[in-house]
N, C-alpha and C. Protein backbone atom coordinates (compact mmCIF):
# COMPACT_ATOMS: atom_id res chain seq x y z
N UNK A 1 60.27 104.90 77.26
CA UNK A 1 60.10 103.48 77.05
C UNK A 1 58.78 103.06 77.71
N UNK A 2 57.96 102.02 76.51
CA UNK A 2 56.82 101.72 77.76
C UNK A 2 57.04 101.36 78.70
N UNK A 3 55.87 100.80 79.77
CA UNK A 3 55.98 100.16 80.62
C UNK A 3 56.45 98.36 80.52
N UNK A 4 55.85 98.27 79.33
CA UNK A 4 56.53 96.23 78.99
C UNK A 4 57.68 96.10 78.45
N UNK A 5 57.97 97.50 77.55
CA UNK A 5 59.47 96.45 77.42
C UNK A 5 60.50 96.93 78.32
N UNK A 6 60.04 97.82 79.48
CA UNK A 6 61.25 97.45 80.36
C UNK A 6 60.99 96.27 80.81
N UNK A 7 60.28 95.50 80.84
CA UNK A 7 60.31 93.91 81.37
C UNK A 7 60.69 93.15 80.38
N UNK A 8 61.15 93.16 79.44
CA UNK A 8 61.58 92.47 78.29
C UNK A 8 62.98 91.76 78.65
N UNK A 9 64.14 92.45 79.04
CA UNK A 9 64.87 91.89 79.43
C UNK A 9 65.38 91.23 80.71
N UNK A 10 64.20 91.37 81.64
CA UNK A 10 63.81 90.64 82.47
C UNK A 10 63.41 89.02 82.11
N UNK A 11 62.15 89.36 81.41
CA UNK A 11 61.51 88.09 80.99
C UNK A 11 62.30 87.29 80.30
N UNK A 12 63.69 87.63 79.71
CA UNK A 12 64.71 86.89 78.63
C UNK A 12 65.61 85.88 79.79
N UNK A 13 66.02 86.78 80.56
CA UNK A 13 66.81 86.60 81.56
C UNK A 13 66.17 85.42 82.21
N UNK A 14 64.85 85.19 82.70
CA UNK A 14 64.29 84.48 83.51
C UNK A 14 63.98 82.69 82.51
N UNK A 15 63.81 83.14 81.16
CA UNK A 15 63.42 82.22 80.11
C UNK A 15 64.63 81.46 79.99
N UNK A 16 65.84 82.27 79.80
CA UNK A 16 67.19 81.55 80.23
C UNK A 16 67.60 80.59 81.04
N UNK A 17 67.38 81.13 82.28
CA UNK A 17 67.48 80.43 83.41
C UNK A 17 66.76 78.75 83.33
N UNK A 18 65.09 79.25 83.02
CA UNK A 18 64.45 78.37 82.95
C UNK A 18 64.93 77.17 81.76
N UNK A 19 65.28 77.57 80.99
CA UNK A 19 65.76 76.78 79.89
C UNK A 19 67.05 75.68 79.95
N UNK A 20 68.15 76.52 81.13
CA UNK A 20 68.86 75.81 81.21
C UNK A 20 68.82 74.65 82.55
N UNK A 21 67.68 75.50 83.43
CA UNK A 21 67.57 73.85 84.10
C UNK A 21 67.26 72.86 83.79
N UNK A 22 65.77 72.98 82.80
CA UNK A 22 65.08 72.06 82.37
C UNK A 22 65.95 71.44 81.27
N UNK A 23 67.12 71.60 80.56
CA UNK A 23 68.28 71.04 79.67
C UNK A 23 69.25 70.19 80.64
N UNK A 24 69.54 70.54 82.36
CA UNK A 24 70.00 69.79 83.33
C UNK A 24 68.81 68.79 83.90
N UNK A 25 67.88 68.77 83.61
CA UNK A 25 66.89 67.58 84.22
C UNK A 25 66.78 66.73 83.04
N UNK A 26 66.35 66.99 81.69
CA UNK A 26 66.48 66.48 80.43
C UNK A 26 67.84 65.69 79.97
N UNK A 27 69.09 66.18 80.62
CA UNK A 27 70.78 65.44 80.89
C UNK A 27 70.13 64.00 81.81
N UNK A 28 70.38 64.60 83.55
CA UNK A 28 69.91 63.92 83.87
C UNK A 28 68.67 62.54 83.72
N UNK A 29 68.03 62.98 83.58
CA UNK A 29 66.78 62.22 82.80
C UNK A 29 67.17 61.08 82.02
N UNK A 30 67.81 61.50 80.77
CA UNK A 30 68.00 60.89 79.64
C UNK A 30 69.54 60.44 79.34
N UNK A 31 70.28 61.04 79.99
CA UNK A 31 71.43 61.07 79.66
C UNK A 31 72.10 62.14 78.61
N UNK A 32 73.31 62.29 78.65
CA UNK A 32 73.89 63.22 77.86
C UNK A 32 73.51 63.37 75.87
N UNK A 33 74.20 62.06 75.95
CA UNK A 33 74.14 62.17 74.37
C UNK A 33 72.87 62.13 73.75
N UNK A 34 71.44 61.32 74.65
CA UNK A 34 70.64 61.60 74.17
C UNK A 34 69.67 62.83 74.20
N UNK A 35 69.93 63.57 75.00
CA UNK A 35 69.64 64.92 74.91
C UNK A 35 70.15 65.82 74.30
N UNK A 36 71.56 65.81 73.67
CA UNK A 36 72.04 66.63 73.00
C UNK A 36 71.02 66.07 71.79
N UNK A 37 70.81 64.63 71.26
CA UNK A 37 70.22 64.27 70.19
C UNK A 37 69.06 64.80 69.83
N UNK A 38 68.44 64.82 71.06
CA UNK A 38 67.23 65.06 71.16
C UNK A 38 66.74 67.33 70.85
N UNK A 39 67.55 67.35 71.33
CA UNK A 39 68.06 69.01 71.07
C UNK A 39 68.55 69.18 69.92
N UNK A 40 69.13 68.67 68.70
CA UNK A 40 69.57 68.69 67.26
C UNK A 40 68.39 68.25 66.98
N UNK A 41 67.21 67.05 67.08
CA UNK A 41 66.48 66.62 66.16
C UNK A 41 65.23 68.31 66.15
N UNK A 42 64.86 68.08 67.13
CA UNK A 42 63.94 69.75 67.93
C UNK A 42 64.67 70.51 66.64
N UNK A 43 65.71 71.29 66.77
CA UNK A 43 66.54 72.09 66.17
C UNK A 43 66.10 72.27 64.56
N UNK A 44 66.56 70.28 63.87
CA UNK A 44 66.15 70.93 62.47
C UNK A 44 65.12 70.55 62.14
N UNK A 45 63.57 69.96 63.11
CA UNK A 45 62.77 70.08 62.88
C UNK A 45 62.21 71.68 62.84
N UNK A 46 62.49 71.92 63.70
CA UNK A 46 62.03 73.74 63.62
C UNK A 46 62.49 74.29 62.13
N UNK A 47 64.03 73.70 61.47
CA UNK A 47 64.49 74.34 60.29
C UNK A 47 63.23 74.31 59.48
N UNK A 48 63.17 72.60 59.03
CA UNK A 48 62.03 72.21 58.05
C UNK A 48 60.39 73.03 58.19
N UNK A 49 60.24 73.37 59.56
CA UNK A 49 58.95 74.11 60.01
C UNK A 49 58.88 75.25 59.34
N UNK A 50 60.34 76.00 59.50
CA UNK A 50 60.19 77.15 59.27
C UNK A 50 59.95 77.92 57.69
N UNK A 51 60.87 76.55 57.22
CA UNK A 51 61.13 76.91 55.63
C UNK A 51 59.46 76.53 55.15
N UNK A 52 59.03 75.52 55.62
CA UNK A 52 57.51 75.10 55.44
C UNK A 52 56.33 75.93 55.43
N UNK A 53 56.25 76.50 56.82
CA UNK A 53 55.09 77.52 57.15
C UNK A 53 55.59 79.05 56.19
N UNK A 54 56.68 79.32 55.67
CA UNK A 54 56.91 80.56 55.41
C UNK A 54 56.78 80.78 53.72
N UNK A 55 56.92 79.42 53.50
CA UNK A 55 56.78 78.93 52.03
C UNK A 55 55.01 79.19 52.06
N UNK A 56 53.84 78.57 53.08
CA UNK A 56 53.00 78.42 52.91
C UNK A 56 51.86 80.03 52.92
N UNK A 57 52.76 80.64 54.52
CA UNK A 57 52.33 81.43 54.41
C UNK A 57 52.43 82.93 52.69
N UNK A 58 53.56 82.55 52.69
CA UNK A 58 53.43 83.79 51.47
C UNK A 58 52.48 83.03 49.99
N UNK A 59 52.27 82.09 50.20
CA UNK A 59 51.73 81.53 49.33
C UNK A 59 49.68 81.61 49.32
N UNK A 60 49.39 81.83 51.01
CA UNK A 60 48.18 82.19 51.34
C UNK A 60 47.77 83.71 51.20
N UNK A 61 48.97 84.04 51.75
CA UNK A 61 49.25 85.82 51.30
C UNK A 61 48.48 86.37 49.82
N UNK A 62 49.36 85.90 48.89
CA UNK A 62 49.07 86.04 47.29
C UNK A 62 47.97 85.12 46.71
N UNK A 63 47.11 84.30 47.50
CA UNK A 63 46.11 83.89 47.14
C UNK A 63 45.14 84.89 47.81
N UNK A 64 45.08 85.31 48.73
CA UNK A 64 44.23 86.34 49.47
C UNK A 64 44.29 87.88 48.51
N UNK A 65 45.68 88.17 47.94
CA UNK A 65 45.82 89.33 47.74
C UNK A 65 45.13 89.09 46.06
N UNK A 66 45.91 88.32 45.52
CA UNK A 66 44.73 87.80 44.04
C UNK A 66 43.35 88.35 44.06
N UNK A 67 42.95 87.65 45.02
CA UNK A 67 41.24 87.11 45.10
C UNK A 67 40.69 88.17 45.34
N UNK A 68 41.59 89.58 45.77
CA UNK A 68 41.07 90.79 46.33
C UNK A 68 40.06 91.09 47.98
N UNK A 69 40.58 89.58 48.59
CA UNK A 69 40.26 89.48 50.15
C UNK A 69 41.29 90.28 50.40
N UNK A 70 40.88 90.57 51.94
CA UNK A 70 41.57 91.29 53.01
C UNK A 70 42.81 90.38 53.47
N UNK A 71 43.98 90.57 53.24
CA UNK A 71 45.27 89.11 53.36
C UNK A 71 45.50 89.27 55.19
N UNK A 72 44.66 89.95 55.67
CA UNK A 72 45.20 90.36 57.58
C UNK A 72 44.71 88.49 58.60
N UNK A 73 43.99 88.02 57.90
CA UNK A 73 43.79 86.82 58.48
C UNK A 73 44.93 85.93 58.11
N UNK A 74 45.49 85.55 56.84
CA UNK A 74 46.46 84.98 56.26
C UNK A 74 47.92 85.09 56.81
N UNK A 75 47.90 86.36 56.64
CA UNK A 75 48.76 87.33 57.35
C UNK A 75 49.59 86.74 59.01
N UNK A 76 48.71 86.97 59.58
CA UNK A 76 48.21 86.56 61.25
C UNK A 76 48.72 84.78 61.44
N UNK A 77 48.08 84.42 60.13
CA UNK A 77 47.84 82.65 60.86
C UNK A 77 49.51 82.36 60.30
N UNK A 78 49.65 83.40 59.49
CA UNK A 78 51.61 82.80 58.80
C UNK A 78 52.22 83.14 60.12
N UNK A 79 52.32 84.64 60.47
CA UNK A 79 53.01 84.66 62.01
C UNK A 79 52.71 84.02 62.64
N UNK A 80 51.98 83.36 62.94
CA UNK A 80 51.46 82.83 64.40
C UNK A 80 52.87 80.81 64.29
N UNK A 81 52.58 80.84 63.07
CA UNK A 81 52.88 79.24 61.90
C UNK A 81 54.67 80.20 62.06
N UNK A 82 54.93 80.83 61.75
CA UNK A 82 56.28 81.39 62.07
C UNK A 82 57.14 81.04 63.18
N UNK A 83 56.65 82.09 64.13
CA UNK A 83 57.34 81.77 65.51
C UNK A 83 57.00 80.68 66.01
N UNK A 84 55.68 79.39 65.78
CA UNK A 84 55.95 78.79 66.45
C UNK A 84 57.13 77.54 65.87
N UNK A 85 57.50 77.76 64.70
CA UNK A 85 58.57 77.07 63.63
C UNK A 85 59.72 78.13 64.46
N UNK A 86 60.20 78.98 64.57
CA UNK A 86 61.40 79.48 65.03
C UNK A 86 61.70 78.96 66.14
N UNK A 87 60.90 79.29 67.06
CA UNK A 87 60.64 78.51 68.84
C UNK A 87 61.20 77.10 68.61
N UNK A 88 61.40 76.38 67.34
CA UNK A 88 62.09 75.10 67.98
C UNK A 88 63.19 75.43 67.40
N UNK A 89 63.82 75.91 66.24
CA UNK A 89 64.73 76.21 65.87
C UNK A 89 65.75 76.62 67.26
N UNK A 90 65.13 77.58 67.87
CA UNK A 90 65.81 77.90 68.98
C UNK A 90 66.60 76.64 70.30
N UNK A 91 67.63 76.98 70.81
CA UNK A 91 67.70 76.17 71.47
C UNK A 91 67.67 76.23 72.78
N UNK A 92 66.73 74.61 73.18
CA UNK A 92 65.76 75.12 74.50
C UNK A 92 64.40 74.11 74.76
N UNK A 93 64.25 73.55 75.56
CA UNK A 93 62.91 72.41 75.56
C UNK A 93 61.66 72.90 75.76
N UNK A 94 62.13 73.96 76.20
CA UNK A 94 60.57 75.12 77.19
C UNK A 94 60.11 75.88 75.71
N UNK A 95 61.18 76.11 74.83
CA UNK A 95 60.67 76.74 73.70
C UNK A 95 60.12 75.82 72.73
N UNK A 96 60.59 74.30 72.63
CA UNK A 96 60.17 74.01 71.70
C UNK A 96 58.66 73.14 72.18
N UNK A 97 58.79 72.90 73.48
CA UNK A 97 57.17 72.85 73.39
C UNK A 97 56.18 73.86 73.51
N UNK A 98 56.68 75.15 73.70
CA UNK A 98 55.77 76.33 72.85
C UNK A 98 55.75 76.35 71.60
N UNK A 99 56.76 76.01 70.99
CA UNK A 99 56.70 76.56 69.58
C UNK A 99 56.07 75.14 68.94
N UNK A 100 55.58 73.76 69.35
CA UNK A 100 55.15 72.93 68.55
C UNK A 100 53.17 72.99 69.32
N UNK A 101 53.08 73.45 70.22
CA UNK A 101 51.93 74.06 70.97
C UNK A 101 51.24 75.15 70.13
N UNK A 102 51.75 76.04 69.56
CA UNK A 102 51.58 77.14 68.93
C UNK A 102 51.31 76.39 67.04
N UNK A 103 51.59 75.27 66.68
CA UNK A 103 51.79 74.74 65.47
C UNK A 103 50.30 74.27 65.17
N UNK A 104 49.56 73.59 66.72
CA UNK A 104 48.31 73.02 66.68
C UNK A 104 47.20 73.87 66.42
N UNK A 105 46.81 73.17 65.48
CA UNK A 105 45.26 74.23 64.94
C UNK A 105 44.77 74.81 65.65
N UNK A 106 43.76 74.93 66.72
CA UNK A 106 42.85 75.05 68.03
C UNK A 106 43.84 76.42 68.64
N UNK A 107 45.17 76.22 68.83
CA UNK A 107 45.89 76.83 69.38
C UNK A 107 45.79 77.54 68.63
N UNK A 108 46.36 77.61 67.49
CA UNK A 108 46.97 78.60 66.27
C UNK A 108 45.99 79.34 66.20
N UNK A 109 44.53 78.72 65.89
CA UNK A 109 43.03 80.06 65.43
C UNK A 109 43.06 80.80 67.40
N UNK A 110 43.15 80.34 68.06
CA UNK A 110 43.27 81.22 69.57
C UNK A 110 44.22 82.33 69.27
N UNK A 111 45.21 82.35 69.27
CA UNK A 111 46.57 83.23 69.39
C UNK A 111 46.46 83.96 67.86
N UNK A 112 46.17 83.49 66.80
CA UNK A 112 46.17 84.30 65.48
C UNK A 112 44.72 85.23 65.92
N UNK A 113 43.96 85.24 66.33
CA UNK A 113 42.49 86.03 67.07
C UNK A 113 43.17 86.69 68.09
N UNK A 114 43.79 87.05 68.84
CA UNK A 114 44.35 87.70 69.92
C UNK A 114 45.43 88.52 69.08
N UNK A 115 46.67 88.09 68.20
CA UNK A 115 47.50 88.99 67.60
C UNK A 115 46.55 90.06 66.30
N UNK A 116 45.45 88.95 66.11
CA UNK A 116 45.08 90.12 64.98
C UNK A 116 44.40 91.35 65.77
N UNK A 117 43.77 91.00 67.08
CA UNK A 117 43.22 91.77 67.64
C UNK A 117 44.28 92.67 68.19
N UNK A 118 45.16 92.75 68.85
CA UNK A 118 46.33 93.60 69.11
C UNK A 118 47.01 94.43 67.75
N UNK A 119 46.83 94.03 66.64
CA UNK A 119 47.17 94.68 65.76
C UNK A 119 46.13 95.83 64.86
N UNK A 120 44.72 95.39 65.40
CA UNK A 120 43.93 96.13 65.16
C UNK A 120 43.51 97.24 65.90
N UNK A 121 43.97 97.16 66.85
CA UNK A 121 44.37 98.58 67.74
C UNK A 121 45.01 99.37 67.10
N UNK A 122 46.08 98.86 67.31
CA UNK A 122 47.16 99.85 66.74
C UNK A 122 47.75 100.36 65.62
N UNK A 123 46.30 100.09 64.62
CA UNK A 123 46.74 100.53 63.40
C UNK A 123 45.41 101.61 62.75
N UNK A 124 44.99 102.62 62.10
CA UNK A 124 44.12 103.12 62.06
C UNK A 124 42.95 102.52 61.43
N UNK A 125 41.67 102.56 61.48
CA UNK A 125 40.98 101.74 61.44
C UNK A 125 40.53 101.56 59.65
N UNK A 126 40.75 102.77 59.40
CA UNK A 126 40.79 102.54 57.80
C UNK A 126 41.70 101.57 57.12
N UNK A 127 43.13 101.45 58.00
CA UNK A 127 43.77 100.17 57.62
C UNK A 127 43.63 99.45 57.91
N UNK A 128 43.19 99.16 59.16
CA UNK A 128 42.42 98.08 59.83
C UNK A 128 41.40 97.17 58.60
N UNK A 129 40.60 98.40 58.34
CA UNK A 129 39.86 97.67 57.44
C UNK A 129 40.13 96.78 56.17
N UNK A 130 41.21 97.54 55.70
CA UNK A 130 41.65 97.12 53.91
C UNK A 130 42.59 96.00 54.62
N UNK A 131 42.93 95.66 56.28
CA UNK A 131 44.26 94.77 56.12
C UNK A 131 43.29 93.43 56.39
N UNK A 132 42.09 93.89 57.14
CA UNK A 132 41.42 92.64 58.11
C UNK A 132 40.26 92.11 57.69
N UNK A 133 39.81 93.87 56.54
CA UNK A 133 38.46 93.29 56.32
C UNK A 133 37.08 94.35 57.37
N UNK A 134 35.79 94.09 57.15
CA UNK A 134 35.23 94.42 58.08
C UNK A 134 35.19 94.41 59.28
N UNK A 135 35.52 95.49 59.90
CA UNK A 135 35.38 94.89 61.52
C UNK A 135 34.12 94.85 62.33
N UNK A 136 34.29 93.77 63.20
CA UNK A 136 33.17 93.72 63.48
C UNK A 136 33.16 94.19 65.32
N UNK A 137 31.53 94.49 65.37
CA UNK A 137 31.75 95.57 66.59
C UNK A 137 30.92 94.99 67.31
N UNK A 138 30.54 95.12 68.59
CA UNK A 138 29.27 94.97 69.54
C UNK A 138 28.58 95.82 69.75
N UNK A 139 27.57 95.67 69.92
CA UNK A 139 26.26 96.37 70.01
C UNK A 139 25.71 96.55 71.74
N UNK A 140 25.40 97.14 72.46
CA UNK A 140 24.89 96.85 73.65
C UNK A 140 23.78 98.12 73.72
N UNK A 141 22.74 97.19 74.21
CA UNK A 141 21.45 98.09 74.55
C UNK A 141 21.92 99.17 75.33
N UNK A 142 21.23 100.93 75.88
CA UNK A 142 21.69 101.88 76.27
C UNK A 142 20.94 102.58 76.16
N UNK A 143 20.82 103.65 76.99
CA UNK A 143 19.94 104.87 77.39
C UNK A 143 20.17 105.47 76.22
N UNK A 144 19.40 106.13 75.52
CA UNK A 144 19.24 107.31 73.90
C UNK A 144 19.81 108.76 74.84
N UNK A 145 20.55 108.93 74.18
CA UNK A 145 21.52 110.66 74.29
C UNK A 145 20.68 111.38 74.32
N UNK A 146 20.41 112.65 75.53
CA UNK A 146 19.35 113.41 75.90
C UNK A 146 19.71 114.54 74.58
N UNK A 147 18.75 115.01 73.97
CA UNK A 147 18.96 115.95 72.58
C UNK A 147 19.34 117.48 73.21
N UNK A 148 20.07 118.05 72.65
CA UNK A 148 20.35 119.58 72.88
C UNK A 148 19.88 120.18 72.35
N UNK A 149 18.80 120.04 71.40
CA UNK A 149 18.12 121.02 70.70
C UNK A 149 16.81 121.35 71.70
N UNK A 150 16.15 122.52 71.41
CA UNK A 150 15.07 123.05 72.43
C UNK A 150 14.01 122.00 71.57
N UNK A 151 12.98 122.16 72.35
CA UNK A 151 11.45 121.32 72.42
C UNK A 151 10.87 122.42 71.37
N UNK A 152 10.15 121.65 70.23
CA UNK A 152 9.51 122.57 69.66
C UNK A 152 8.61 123.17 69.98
N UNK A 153 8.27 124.54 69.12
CA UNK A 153 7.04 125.13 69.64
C UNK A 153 6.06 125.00 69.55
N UNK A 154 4.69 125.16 70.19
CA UNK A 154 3.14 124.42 69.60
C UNK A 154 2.81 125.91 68.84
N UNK A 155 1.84 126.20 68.39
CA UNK A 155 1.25 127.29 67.18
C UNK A 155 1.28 128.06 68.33
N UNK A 156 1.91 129.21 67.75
CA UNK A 156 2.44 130.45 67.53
C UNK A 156 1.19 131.59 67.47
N UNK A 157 1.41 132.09 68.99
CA UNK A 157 0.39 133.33 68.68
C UNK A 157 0.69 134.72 67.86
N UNK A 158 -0.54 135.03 67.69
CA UNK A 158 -0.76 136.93 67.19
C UNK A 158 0.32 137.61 67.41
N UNK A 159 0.46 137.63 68.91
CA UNK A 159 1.44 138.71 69.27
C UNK A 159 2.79 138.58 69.54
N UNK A 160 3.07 137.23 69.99
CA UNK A 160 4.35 136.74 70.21
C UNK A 160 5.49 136.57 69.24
N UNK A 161 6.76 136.81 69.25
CA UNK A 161 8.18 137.10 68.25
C UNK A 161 7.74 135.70 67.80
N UNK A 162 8.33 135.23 66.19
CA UNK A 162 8.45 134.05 65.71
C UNK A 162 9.42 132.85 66.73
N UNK A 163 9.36 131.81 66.80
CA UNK A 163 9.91 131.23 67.78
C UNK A 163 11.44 131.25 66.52
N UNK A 164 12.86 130.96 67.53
CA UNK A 164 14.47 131.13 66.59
C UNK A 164 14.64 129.27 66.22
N UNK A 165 14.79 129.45 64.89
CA UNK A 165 14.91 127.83 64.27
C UNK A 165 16.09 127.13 65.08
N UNK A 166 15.21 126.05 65.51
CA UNK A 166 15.91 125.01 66.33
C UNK A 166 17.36 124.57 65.25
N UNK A 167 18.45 124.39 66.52
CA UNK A 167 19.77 124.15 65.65
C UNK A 167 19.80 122.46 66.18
N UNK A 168 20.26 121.88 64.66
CA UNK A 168 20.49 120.67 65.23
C UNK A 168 21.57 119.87 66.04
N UNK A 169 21.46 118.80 66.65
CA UNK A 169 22.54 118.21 67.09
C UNK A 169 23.82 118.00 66.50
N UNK A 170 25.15 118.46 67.16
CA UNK A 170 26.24 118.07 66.56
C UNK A 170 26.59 116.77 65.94
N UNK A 171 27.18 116.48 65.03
CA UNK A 171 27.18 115.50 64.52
C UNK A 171 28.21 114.47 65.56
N UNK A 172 28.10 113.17 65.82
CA UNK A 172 28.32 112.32 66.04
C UNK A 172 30.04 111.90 65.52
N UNK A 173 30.74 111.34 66.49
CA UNK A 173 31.91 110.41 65.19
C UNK A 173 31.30 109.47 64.58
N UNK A 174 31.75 109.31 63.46
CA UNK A 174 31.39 108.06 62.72
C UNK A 174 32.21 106.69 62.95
N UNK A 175 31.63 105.45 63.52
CA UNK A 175 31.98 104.59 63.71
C UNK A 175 32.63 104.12 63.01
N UNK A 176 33.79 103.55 61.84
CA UNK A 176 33.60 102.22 60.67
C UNK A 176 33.28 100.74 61.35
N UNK A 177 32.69 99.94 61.03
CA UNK A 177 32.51 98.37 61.20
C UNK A 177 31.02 97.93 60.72
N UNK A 178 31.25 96.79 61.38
CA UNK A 178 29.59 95.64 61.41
C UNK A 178 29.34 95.86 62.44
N UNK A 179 27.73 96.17 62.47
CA UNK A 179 27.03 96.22 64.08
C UNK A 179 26.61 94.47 63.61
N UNK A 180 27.41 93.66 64.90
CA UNK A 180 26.63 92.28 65.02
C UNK A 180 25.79 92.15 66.28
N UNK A 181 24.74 91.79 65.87
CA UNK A 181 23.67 92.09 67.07
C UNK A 181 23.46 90.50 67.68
N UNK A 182 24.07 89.66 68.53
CA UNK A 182 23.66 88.21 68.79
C UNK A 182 22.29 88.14 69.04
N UNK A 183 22.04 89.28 69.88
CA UNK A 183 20.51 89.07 70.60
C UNK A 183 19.40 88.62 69.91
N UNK A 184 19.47 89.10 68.78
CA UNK A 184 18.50 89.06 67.85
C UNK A 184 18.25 87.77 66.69
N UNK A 185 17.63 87.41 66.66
CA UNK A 185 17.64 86.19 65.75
C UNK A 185 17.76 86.75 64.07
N UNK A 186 18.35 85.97 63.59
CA UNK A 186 18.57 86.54 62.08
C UNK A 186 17.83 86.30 61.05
């Protein structure tokens, strides 16, 4: 097992906890019935969210996949438009102001850029490519790789053996992506 999800049911455990105090200060606070109210309205707003964003997302999906774009951005911004529509569904105040936090644009392009990036790890980069599109890479200035091939020879005397044909450098891995260079003006 990795190392995070043995903390998984830790972190559930603790989200619990947290959830149900802040549902005893929210009692308190407000009173009973209007917090239960207030916890049903949360509830099937998350329904309507969910049926909404999931309707939208498969709908950005098959416009991406049409058009013969890469659908991994589309993809990304539906999950991201997902859970934060489930998160209120759930019941819980701590979740549903994540999950209506997660709904806001600004937020949503942050966290859909971080999951696509976690998913582009871990997938090979050839799929990477066909799911995301070009990837794009950084460039950083750097010392040039000292060559392993010998120094050529200058002209070759009378008596001396022919010099042995220089072997070239092993080949390199091949990168896939975009070299984006900021430094440089375009």
């Amino acid at each position: 097992m990795r190392r995070g999800w043995a903390l998984v049911p830790v972190g559930l455990a603790v989200a619990a906890i947290v959830e149900i105090v802040v549902f005893v200060l929210v009692v308190r606070w407000l009173g009973l019935p209007a917090a239960v109210l207030l916890f049903l309205a949360t509830s099937a707003l998350g329904v309507l969210l969910l049926r909404r964003e999931g309707i939208r997302a498969w709908r950005r999906f098959r416009a991406a996949a049409e058009a013969g774009r890469p659908p991994g951005a589309q993809v990304t911004d539906g999950l991201v438009g997902l859970v934060g529509a489930l998160l209120l569904t759930l019941p819980g105040f701590v979740g549903d102001v994540v999950g209506l936090v997660l709904l806001l644009p600004p937020v949503r392009v942050l966290v859909r850029g971080r999951v696509q990036r976690a998913a582009e790890r871990r997938m090979p980069s050839m799929v990477a490519g066909d799911v995301f599109g070009p990837r794009r890479v950084r460039v950083r200035p750097g010392r040039p790789r000292p060559s392993t091939s010998p120094p050529t020879a200058g002209p070759s005397t009378a008596g001396s053996p022919p010099a042995a044909p220089a072997e070239p450098d092993p080949p390199s891995p091949a990168i896939e992506g975009e070299i984006v260079d900021r430094d440089r003006p375009a």
